[in-house]
N, C-alpha and C. Protein backbone atom coordinates (compact mmCIF):
# COMPACT_ATOMS: atom_id res chain seq x y z
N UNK A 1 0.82 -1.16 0.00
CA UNK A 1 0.00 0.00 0.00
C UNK A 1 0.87 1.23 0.00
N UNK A 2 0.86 1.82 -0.68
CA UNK A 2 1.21 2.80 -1.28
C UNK A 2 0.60 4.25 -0.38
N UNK A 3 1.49 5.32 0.05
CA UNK A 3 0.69 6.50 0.70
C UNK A 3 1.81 7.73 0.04
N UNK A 4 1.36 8.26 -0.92
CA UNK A 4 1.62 9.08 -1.26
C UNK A 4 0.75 10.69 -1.30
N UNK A 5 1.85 11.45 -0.94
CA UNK A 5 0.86 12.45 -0.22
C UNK A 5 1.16 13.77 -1.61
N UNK A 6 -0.02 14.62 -1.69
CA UNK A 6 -0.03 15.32 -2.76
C UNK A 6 0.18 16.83 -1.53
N UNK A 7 0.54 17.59 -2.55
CA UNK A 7 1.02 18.81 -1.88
C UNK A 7 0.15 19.63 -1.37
N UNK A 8 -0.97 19.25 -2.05
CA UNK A 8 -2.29 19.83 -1.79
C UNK A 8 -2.83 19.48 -0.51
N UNK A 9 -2.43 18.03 -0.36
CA UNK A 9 -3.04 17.38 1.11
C UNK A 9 -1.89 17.76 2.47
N UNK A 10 -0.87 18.21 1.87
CA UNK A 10 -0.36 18.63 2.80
C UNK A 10 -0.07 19.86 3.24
N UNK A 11 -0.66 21.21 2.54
CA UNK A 11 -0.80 22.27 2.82
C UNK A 11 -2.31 22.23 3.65
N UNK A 12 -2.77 21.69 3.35
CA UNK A 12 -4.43 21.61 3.70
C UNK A 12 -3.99 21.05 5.27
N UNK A 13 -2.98 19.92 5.93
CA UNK A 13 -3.03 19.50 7.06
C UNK A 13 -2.33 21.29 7.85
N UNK A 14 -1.14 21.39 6.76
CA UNK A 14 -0.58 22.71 7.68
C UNK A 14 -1.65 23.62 8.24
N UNK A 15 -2.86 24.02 6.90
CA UNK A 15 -3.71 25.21 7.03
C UNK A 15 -4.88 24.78 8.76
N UNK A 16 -5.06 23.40 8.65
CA UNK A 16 -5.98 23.11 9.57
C UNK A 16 -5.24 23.41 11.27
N UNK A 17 -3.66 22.97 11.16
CA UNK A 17 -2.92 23.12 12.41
C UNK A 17 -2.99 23.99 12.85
N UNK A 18 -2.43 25.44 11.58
CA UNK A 18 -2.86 26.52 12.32
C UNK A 18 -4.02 27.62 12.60
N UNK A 19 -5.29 26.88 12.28
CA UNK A 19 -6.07 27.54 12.66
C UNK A 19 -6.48 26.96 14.09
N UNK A 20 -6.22 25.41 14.16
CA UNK A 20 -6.16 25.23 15.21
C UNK A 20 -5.51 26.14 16.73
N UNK A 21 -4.35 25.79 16.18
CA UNK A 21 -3.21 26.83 16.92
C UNK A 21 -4.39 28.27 17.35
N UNK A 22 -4.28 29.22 16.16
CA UNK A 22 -4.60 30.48 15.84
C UNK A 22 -6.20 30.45 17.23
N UNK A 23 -7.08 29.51 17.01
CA UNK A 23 -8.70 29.36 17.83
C UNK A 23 -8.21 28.91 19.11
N UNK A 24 -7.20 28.14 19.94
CA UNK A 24 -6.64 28.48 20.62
C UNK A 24 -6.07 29.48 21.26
N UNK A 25 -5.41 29.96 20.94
CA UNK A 25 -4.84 31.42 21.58
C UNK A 25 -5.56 33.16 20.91
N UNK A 26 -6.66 32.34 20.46
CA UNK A 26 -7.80 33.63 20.30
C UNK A 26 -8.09 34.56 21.34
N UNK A 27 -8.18 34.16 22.41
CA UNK A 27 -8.58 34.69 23.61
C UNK A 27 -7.45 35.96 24.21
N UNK A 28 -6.22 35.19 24.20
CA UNK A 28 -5.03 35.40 24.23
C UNK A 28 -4.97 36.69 23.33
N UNK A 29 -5.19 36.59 22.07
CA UNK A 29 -4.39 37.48 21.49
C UNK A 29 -5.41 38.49 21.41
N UNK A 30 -6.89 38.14 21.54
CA UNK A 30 -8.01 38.89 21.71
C UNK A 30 -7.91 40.61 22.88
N UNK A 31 -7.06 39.75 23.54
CA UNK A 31 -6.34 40.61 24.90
C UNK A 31 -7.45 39.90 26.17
N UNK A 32 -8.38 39.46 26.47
CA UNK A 32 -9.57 39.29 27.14
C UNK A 32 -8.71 38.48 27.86
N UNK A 33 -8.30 37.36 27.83
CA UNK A 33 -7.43 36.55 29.08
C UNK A 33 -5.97 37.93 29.95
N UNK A 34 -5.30 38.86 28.62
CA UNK A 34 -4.42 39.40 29.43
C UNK A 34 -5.35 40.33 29.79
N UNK A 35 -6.55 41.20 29.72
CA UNK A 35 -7.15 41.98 30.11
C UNK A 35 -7.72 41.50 31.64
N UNK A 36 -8.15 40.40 31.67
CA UNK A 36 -8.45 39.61 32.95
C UNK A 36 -7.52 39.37 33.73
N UNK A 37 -6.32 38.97 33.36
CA UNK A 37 -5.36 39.05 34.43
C UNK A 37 -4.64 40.00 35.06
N UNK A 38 -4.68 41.24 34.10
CA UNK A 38 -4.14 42.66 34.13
C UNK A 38 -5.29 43.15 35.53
N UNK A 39 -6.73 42.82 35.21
CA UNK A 39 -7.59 43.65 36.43
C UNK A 39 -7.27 42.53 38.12
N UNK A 40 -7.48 40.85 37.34
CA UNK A 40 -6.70 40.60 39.06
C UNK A 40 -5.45 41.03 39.58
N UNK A 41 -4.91 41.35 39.00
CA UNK A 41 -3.34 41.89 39.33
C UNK A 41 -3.75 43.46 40.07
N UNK A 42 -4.66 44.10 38.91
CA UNK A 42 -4.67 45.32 40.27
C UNK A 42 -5.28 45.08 41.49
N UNK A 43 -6.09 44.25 41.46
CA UNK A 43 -6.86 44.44 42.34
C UNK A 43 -6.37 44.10 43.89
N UNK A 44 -5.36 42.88 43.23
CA UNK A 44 -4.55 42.27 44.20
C UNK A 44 -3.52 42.74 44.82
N UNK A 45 -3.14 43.81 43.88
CA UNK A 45 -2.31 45.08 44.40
C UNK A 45 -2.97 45.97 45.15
N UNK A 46 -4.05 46.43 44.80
CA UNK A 46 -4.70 47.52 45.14
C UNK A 46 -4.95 46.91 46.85
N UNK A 47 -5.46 45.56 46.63
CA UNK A 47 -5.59 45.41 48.37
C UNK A 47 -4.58 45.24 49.31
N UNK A 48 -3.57 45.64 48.55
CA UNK A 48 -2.23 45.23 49.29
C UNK A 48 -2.02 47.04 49.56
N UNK A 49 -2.06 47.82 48.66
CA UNK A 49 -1.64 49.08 48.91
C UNK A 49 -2.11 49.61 50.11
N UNK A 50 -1.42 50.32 50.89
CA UNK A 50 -1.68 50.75 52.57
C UNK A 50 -2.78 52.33 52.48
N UNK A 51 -2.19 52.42 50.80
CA UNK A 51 -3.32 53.94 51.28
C UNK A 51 -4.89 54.02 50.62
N UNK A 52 -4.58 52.88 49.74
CA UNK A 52 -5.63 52.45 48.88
C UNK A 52 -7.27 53.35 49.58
N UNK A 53 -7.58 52.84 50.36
CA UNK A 53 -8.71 52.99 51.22
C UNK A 53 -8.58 53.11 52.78
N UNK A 54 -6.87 54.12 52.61
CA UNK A 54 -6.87 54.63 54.19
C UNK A 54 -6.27 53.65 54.77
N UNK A 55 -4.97 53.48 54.89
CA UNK A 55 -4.18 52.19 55.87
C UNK A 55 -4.58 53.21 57.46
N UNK A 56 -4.28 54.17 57.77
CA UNK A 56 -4.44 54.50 59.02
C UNK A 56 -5.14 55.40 59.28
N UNK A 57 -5.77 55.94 60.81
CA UNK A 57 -6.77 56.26 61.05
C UNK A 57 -6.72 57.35 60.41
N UNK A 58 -5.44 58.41 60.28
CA UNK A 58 -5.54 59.44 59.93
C UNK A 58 -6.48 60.10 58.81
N UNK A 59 -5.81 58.94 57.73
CA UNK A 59 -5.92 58.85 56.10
C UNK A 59 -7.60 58.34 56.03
N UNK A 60 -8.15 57.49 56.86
CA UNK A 60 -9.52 57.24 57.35
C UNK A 60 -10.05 58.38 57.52
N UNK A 61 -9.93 58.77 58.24
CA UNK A 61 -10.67 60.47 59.03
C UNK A 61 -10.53 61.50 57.58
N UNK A 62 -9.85 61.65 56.98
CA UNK A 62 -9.37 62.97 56.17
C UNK A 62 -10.32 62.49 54.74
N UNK A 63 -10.16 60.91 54.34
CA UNK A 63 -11.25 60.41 53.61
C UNK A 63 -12.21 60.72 53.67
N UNK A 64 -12.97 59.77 54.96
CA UNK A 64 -14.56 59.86 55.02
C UNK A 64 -14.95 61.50 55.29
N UNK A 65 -14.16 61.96 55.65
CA UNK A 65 -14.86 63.74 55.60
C UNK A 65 -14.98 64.56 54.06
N UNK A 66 -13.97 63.77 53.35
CA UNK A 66 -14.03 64.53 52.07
C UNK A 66 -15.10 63.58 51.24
N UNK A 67 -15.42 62.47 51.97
CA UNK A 67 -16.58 61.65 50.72
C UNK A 67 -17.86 62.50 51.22
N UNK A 68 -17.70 63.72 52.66
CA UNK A 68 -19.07 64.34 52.78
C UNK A 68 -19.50 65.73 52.02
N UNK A 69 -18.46 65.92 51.18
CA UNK A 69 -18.12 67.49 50.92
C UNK A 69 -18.92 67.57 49.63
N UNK A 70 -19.36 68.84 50.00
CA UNK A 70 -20.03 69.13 48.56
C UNK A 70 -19.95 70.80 48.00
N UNK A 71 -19.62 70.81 47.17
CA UNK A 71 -19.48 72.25 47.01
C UNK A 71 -20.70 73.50 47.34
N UNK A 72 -19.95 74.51 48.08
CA UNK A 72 -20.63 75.52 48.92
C UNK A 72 -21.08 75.05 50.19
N UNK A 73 -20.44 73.92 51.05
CA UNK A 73 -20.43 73.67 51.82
C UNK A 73 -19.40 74.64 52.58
N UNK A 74 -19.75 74.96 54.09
CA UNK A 74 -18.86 75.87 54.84
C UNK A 74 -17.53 74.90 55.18
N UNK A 75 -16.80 75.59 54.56
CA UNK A 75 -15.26 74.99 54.89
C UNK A 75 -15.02 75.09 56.51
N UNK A 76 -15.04 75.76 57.51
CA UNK A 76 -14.97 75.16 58.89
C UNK A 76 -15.55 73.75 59.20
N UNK A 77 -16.62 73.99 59.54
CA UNK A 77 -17.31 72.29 59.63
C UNK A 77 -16.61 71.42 58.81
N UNK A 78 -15.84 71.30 57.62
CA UNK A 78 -15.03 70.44 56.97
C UNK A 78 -13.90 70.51 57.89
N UNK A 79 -13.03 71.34 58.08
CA UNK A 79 -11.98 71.76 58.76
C UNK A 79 -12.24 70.86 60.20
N UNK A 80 -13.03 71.31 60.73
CA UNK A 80 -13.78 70.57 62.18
C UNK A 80 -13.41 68.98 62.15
N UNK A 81 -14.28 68.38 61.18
CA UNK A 81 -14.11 67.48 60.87
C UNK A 81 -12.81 66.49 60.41
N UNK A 82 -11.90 66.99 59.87
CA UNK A 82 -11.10 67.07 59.60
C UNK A 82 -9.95 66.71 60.88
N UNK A 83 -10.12 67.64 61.45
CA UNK A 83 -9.64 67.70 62.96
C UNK A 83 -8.25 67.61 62.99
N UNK A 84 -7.49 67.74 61.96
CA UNK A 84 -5.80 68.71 62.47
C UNK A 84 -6.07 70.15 61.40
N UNK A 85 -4.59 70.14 61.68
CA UNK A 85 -4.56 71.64 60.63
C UNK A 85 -3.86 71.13 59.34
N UNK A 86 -4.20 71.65 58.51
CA UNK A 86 -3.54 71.88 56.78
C UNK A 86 -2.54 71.69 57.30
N UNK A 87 -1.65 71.20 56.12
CA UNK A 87 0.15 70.95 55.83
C UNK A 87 0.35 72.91 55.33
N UNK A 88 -0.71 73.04 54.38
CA UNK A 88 -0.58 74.23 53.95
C UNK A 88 -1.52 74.57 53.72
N UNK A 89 -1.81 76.29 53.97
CA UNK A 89 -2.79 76.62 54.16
C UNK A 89 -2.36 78.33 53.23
N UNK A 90 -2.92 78.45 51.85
CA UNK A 90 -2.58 79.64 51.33
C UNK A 90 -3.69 80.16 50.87
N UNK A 91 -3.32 81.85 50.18
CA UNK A 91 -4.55 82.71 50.10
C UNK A 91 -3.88 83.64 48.56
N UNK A 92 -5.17 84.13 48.35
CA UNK A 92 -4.52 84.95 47.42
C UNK A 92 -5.49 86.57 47.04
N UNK A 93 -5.19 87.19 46.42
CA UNK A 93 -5.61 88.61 46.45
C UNK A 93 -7.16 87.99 45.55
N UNK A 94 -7.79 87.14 45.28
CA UNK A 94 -8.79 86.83 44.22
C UNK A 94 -9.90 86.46 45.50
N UNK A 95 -9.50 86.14 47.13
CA UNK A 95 -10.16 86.00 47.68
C UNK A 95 -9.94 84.29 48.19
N UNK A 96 -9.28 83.58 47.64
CA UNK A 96 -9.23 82.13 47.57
C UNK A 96 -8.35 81.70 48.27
N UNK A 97 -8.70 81.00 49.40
CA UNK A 97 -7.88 80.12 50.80
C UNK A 97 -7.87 78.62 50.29
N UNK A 98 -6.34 78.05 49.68
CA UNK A 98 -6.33 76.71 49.97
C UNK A 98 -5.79 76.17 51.03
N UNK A 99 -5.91 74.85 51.10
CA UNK A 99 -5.51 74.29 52.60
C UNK A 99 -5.72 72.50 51.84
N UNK A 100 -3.74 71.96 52.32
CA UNK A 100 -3.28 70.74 51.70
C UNK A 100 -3.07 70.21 52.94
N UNK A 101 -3.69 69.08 52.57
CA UNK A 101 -3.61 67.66 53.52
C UNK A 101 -2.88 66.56 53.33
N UNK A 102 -1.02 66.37 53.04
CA UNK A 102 -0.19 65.95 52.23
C UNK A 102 -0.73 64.20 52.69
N UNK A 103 -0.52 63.21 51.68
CA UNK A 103 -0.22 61.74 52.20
C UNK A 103 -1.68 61.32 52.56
N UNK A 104 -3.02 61.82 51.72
CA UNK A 104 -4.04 61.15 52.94
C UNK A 104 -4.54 60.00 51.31
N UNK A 105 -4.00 60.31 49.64
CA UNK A 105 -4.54 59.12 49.28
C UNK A 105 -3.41 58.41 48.59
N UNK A 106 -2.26 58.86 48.27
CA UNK A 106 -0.90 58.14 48.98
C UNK A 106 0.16 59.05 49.33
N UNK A 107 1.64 58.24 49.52
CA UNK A 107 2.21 58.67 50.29
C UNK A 107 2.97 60.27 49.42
N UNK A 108 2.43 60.54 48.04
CA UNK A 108 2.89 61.61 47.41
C UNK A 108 1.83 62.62 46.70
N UNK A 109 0.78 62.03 47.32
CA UNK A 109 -0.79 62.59 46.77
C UNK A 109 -1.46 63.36 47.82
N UNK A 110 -2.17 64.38 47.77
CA UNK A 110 -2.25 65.05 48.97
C UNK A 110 -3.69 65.83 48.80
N UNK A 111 -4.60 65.88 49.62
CA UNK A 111 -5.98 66.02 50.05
C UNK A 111 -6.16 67.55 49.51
N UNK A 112 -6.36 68.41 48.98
CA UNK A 112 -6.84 69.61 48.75
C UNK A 112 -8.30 69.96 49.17
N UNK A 113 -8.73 71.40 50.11
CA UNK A 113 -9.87 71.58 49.67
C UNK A 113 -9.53 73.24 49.50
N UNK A 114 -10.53 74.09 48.84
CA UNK A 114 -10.16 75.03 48.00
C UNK A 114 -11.71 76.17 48.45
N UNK A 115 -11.90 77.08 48.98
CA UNK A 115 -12.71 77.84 49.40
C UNK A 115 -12.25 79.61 48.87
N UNK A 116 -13.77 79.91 49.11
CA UNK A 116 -13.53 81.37 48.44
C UNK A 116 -15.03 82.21 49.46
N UNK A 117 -14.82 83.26 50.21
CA UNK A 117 -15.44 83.24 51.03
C UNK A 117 -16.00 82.51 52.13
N UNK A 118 -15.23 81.79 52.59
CA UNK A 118 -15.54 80.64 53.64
C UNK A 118 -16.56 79.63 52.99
N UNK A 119 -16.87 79.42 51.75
CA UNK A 119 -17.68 78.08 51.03
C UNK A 119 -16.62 77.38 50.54
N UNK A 120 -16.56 76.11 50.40
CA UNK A 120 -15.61 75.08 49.46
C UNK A 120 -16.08 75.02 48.09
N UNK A 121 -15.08 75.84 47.36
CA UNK A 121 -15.17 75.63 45.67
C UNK A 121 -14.65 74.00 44.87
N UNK A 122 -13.60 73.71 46.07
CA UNK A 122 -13.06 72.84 45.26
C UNK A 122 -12.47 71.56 46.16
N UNK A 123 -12.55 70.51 45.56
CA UNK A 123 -12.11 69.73 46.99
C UNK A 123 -11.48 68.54 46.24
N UNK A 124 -10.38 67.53 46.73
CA UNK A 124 -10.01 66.73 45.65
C UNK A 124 -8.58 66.12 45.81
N UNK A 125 -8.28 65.21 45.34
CA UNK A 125 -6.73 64.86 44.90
C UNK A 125 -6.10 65.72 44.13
N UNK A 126 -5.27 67.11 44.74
CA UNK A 126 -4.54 67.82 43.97
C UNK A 126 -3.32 69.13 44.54
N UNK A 127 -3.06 69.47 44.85
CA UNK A 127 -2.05 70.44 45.20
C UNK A 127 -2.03 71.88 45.39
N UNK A 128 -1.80 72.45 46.34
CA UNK A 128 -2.34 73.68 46.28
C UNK A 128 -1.84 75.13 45.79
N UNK A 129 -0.40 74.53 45.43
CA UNK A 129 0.20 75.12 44.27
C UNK A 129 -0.38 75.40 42.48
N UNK A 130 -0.76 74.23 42.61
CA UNK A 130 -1.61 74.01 41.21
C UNK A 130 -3.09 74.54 41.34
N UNK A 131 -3.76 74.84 42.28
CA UNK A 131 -5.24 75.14 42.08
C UNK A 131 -4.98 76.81 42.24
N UNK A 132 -3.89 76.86 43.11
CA UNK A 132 -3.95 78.42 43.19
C UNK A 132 -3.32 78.78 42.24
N UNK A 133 -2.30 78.31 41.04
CA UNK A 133 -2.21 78.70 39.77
C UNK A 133 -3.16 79.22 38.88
N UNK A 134 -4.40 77.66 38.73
CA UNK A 134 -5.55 77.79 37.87
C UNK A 134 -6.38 78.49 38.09
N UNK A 135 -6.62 79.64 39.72
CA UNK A 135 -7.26 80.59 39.88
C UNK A 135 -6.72 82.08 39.62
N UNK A 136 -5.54 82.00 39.99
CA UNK A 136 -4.50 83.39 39.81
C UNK A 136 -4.80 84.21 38.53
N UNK A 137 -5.32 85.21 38.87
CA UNK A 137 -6.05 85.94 37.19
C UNK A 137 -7.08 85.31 36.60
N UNK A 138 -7.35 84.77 37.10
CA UNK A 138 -8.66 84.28 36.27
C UNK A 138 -8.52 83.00 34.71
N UNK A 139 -7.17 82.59 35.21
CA UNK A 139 -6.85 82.03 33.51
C UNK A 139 -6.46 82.88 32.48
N UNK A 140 -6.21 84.17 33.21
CA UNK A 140 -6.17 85.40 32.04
C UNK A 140 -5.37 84.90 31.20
N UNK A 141 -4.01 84.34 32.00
CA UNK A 141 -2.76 84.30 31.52
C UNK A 141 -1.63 84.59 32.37
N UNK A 142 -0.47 85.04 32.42
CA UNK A 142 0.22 85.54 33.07
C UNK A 142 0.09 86.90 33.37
N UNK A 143 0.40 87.14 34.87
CA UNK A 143 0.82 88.54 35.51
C UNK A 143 2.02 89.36 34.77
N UNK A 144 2.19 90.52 34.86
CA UNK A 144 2.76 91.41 34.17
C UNK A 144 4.21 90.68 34.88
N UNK A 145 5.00 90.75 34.17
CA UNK A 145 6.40 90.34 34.73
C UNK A 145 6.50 88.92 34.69
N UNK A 146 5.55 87.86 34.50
CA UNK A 146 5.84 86.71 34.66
C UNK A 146 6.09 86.05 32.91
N UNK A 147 6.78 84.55 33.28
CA UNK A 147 6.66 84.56 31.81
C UNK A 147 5.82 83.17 32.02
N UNK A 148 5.23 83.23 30.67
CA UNK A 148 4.30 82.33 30.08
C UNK A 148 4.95 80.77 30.25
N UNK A 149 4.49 80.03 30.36
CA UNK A 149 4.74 78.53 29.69
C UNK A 149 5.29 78.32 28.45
N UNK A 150 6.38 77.98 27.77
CA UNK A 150 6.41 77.66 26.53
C UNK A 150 6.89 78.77 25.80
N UNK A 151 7.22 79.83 26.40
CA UNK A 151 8.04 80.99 25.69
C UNK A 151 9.20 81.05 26.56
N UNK A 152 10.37 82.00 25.62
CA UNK A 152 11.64 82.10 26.21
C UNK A 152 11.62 84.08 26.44
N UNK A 153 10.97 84.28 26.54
CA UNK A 153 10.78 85.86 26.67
C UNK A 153 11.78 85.75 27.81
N UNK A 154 12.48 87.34 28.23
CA UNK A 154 12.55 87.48 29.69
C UNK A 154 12.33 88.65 29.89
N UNK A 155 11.16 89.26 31.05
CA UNK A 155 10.57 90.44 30.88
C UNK A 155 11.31 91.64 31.44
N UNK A 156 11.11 91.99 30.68
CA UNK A 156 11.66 93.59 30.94
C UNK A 156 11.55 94.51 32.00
N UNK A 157 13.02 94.71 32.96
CA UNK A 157 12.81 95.33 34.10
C UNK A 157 12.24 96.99 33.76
């Protein structure tokens, strides 16, 4: 008996292998298996992280007061609540008092809340360097003497 194989029958076994192969690691290359393992991985991180959801009481306390805040709420009673003082606590000629709560959602992220007449405008994961930037003039732009972002000017004494 004779088994002679035609080229035809043997491209046809290759073509079937790799679709085999290929419907196999569909999932795989779909991303849906690394997409699934990518979210247990955070998650498994995430419950490991200490600031995730407040490792200590502090970061607890400075949380649950800011999950009560709502804008035009009186910033004392937040403050109260709160119950130490700001890391930093600044003001500016526009009327606007921030006050930073360094390390409460991690150890380089820091609690902001942002008031203008004793109401809270702004409250959040952010810095109080940066909010009192985005208020300073109004967005006008830069103050007379300062220089812009992205230019090499240097202003003229």
């Amino acid at each position: 008996m004779s088994t002679t194989r035609t080229p035809a029958t043997l491209w046809a076994a290759i073509g079937f292998a790799t679709l085999g192969l290929l419907g196999g690691c569909a999932p795989m290359v779909s991303g849906s298996m690394a997409e699934g393992g990518l979210s247990a991985a955070k998650s498994a991180f995430g419950a490991l992280s200490p600031t995730a959801a407040g490792a200590d009481e502090r970061q607890k306390r400075i949380q649950a007061a800011l999950n009560e805040v709502n804008i035009g709420d009186d910033i004392q009673l937040v403050l109260d609540k709160i119950a130490e003082p700001p890391h930093e606590k600044t003001g500016n000629a526009q009327g606007y008092t921030c006050y930073e709560f360094p390390g409460v959602y991690s150890a380089d992220e820091a609690a902001v809340l942002m008031a203008r007449e004793g109401k809270i405008v702004f409250y959040g994961n952010s810095r109080c360097s940066d909010e009192m930037r985005s208020v300073r003039g109004g967005e006008a732009g830069p103050k007379s003497g300062e220089i812009s972002a992205g230019t090499s000017e240097i202003p003229a004494d």
